[in-house]
PDB file of N, CA and C in Angstrom:
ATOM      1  N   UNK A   1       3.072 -69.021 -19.890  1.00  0.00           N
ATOM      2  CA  UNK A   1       1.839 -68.736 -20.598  1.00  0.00           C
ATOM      3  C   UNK A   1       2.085 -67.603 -21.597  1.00  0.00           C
ATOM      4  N   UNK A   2       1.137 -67.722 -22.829  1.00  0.00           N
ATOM      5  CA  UNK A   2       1.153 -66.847 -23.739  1.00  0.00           C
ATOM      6  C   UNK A   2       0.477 -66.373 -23.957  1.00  0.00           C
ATOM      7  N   UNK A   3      -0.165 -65.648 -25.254  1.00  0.00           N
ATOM      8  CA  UNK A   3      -1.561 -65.539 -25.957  1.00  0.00           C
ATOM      9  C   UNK A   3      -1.445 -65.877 -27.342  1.00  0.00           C
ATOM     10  N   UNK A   4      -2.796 -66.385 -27.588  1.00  0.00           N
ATOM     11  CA  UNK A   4      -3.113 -66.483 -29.062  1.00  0.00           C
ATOM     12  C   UNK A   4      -3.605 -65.087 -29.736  1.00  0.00           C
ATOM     13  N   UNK A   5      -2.900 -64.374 -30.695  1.00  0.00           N
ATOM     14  CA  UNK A   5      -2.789 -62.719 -31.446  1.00  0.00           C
ATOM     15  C   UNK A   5      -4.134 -63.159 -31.983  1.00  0.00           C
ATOM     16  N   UNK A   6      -4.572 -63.845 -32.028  1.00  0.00           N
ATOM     17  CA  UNK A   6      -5.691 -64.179 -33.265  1.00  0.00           C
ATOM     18  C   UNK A   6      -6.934 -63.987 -32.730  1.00  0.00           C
ATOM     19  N   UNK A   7      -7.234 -64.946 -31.274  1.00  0.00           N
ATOM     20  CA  UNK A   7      -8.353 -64.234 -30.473  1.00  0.00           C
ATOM     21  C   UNK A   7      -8.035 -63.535 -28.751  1.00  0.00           C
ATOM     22  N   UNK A   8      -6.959 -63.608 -28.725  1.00  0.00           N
ATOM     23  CA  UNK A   8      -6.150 -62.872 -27.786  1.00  0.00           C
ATOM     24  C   UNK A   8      -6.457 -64.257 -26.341  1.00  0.00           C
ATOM     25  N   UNK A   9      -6.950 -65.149 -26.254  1.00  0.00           N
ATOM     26  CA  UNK A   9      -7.108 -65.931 -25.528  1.00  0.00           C
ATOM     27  C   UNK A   9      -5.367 -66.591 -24.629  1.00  0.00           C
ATOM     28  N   UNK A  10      -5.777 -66.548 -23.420  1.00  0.00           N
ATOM     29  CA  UNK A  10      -4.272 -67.341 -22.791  1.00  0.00           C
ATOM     30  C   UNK A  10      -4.042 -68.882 -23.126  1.00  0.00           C
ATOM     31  N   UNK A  11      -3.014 -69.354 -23.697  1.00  0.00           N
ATOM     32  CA  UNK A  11      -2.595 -70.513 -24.144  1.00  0.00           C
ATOM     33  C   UNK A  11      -0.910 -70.927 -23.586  1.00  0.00           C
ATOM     34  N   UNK A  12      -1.353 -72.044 -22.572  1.00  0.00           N
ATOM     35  CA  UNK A  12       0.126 -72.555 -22.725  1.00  0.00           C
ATOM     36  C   UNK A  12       0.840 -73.081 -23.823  1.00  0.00           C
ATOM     37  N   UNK A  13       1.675 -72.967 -23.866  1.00  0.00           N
ATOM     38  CA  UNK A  13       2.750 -73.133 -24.967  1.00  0.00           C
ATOM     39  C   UNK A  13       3.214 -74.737 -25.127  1.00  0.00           C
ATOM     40  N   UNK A  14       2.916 -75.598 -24.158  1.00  0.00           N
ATOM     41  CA  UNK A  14       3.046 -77.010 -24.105  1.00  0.00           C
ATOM     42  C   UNK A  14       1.614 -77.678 -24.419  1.00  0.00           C
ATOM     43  N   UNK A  15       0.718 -76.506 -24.448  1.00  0.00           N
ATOM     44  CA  UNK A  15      -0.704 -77.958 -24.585  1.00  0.00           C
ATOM     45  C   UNK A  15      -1.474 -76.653 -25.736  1.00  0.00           C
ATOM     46  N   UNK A  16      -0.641 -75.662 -26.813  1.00  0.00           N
ATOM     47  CA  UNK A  16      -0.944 -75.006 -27.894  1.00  0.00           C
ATOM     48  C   UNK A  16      -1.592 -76.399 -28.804  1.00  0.00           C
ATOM     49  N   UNK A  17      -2.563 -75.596 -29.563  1.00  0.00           N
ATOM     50  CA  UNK A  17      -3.292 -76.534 -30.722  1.00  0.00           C
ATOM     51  C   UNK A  17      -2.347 -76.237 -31.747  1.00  0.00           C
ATOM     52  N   UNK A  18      -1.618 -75.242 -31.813  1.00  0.00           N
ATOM     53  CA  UNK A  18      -0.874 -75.434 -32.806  1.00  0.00           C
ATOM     54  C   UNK A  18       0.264 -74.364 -32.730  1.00  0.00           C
ATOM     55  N   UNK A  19       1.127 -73.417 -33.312  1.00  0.00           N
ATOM     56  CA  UNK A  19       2.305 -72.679 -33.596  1.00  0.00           C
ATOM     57  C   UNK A  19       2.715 -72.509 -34.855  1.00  0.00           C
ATOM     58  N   UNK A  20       3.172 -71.096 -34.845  1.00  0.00           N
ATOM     59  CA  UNK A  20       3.557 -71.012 -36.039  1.00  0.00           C
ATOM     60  C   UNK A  20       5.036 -69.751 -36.050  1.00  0.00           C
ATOM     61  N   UNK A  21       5.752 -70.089 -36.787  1.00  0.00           N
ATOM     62  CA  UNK A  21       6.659 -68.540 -36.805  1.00  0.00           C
ATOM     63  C   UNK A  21       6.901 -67.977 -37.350  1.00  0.00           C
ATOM     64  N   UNK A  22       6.623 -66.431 -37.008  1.00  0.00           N
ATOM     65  CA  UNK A  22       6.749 -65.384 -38.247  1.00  0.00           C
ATOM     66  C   UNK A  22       7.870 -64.187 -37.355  1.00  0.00           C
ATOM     67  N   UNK A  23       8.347 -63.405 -38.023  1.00  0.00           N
ATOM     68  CA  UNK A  23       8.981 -62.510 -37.320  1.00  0.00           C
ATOM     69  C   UNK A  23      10.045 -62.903 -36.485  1.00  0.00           C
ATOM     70  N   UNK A  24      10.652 -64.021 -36.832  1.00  0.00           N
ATOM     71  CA  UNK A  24      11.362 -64.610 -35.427  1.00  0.00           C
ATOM     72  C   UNK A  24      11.173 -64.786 -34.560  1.00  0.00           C
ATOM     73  N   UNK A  25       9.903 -64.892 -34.100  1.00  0.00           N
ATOM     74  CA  UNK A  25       8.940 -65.370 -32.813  1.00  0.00           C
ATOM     75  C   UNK A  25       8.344 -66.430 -33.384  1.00  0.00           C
ATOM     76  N   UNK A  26       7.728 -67.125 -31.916  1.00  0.00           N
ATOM     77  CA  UNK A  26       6.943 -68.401 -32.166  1.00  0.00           C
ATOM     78  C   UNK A  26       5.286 -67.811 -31.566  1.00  0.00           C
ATOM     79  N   UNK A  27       4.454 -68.215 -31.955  1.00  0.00           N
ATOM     80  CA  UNK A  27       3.346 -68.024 -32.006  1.00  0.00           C
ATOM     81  C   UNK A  27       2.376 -69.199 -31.823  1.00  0.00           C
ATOM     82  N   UNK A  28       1.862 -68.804 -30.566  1.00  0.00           N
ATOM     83  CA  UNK A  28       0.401 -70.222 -30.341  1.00  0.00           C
ATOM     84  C   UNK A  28      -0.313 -69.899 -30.222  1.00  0.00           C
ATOM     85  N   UNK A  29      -0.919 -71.280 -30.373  1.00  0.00           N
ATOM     86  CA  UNK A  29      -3.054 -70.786 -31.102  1.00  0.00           C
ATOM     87  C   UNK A  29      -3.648 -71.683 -29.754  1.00  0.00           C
ATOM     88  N   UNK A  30      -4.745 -71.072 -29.940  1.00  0.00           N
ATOM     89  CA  UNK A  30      -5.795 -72.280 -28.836  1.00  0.00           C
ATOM     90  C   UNK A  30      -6.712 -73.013 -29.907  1.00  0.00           C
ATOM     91  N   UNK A  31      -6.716 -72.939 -30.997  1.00  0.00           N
ATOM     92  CA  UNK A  31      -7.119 -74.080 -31.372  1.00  0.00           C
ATOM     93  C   UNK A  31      -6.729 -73.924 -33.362  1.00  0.00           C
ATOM     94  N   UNK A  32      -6.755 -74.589 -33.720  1.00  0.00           N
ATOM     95  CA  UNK A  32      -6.534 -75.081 -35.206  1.00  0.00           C
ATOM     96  C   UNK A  32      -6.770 -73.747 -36.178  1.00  0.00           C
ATOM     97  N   UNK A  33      -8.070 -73.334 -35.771  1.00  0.00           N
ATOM     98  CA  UNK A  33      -8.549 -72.224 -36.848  1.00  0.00           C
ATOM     99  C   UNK A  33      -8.288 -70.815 -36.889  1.00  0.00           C
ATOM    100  N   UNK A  34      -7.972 -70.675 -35.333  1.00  0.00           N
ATOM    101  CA  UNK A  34      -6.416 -69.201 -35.030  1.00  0.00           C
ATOM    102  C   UNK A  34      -5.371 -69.576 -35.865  1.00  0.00           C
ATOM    103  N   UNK A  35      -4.775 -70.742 -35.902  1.00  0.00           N
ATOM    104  CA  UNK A  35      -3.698 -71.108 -36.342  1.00  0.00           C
ATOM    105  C   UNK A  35      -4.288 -70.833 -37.858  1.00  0.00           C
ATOM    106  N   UNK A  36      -4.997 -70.983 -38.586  1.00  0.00           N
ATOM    107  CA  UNK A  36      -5.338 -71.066 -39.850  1.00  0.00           C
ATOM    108  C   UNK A  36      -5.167 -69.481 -39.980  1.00  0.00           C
ATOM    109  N   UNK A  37      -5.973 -69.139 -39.571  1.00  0.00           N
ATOM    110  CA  UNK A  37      -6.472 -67.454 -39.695  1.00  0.00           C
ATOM    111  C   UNK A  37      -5.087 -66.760 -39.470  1.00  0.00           C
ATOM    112  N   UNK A  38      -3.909 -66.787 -38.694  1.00  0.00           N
ATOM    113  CA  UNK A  38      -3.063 -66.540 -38.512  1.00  0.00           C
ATOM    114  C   UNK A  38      -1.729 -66.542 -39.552  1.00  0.00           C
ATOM    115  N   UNK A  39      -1.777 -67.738 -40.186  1.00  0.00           N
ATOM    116  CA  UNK A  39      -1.190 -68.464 -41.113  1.00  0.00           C
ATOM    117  C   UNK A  39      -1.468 -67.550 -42.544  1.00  0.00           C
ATOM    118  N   UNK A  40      -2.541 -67.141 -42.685  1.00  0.00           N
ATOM    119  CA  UNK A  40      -3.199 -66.660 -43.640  1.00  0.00           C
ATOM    120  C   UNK A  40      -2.719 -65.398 -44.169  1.00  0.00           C
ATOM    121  N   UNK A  41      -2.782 -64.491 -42.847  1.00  0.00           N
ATOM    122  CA  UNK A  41      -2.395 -63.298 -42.762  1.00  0.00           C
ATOM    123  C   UNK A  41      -1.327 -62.702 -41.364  1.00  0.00           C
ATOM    124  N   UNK A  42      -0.686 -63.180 -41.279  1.00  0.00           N
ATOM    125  CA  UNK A  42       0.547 -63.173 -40.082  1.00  0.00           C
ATOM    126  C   UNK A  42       0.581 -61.579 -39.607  1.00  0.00           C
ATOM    127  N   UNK A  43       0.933 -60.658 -40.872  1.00  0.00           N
ATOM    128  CA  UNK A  43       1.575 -59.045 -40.305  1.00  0.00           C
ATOM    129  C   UNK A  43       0.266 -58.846 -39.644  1.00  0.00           C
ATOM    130  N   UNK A  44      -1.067 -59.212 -40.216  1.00  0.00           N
ATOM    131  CA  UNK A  44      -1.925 -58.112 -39.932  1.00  0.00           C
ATOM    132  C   UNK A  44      -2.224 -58.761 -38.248  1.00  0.00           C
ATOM    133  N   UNK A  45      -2.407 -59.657 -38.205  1.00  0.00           N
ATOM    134  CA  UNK A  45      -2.505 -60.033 -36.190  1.00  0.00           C
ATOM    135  C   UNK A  45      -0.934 -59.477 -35.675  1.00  0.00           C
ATOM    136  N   UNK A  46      -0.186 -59.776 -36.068  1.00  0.00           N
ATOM    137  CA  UNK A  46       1.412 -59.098 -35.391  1.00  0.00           C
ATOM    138  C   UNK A  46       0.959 -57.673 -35.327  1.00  0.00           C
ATOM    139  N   UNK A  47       0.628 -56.980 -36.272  1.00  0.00           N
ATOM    140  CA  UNK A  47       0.579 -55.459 -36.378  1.00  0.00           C
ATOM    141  C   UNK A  47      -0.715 -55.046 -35.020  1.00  0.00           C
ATOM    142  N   UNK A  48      -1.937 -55.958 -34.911  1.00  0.00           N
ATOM    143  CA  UNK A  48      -2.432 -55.513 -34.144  1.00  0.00           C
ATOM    144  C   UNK A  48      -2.110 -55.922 -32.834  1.00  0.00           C
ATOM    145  N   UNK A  49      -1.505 -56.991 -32.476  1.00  0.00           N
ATOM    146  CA  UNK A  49      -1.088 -57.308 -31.280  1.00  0.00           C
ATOM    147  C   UNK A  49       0.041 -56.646 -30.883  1.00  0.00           C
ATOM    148  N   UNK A  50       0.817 -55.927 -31.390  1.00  0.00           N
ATOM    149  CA  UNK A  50       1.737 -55.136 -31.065  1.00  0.00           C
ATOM    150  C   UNK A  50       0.556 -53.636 -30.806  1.00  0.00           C
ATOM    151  N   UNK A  51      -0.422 -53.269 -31.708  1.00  0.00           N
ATOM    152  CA  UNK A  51      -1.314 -51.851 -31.183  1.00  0.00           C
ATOM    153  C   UNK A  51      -1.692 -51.984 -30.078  1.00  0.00           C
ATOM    154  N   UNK A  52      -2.165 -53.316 -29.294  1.00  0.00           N
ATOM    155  CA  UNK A  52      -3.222 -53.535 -28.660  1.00  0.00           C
ATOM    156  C   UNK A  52      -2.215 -53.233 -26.667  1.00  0.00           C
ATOM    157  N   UNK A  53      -0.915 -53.480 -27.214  1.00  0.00           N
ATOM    158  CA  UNK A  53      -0.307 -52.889 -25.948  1.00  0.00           C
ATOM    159  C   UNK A  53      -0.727 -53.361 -25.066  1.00  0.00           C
ATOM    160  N   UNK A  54      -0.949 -52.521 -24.017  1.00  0.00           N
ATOM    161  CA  UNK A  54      -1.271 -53.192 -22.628  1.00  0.00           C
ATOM    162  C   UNK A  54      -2.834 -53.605 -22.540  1.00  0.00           C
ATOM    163  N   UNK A  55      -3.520 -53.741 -23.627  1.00  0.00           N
ATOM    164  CA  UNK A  55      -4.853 -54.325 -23.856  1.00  0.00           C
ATOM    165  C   UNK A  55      -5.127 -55.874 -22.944  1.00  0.00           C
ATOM    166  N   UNK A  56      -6.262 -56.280 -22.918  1.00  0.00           N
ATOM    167  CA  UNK A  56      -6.827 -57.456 -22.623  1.00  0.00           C
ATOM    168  C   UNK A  56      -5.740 -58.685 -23.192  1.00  0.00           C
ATOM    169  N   UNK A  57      -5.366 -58.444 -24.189  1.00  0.00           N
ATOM    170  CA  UNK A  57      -4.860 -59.761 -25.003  1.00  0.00           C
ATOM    171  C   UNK A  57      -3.029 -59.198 -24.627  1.00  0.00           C
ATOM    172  N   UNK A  58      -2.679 -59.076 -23.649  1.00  0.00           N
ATOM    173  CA  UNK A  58      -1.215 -58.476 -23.471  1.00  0.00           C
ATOM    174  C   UNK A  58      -0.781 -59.798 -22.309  1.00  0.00           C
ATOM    175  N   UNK A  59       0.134 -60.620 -22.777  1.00  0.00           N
ATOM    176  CA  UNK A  59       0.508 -61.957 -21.734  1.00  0.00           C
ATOM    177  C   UNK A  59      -0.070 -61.665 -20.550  1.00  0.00           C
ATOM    178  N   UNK A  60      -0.600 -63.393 -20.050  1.00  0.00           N
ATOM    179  CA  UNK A  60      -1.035 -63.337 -18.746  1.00  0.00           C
ATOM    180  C   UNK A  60      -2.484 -62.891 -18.937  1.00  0.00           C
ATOM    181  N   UNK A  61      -3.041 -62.334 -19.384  1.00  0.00           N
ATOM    182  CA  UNK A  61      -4.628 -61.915 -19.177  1.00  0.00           C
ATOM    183  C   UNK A  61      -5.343 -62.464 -20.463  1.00  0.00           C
ATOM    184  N   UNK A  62      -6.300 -62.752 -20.050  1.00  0.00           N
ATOM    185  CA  UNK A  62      -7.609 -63.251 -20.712  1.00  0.00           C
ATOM    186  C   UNK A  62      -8.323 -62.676 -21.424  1.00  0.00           C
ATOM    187  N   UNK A  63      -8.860 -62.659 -22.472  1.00  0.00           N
ATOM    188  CA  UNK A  63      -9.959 -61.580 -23.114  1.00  0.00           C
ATOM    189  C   UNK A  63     -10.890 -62.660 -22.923  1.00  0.00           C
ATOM    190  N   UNK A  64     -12.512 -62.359 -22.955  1.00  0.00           N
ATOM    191  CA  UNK A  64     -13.524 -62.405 -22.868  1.00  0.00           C
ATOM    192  C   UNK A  64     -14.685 -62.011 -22.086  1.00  0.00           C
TER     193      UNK A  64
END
């Protein structure tokens, strides 16, 4: 399991709506329009998902 940087939601990596790679990582979405929004602007979700540290959206845990 992963997370989607975009709404920090847990997403397996086999049933992702979509992926994308930036940074030499792979990146999954839970649905199409993370993937869009993501796509759009890549550093700025990398930059905050790297701030957000041991936050809600840190593998394995759920935000909502």
């Amino acid at each position: 399991m992963t997370f989607d940087p975009v709404c920090g939601m847990t997403v397996d990596p086999a049933r992702a709506a979509g992926a994308s790679t930036y940074g030499g990582e792979t990146w999954y979405f839970c649905s199409t329009g993370c993937e869009t929004k993501f796509d759009a602007a890549p550093a700025e979700y990398v930059q905050e998902t790297a701030a957000a540290g041991s936050s809600c959206c840190s593998p394995g845990k759920t935000c909502h």
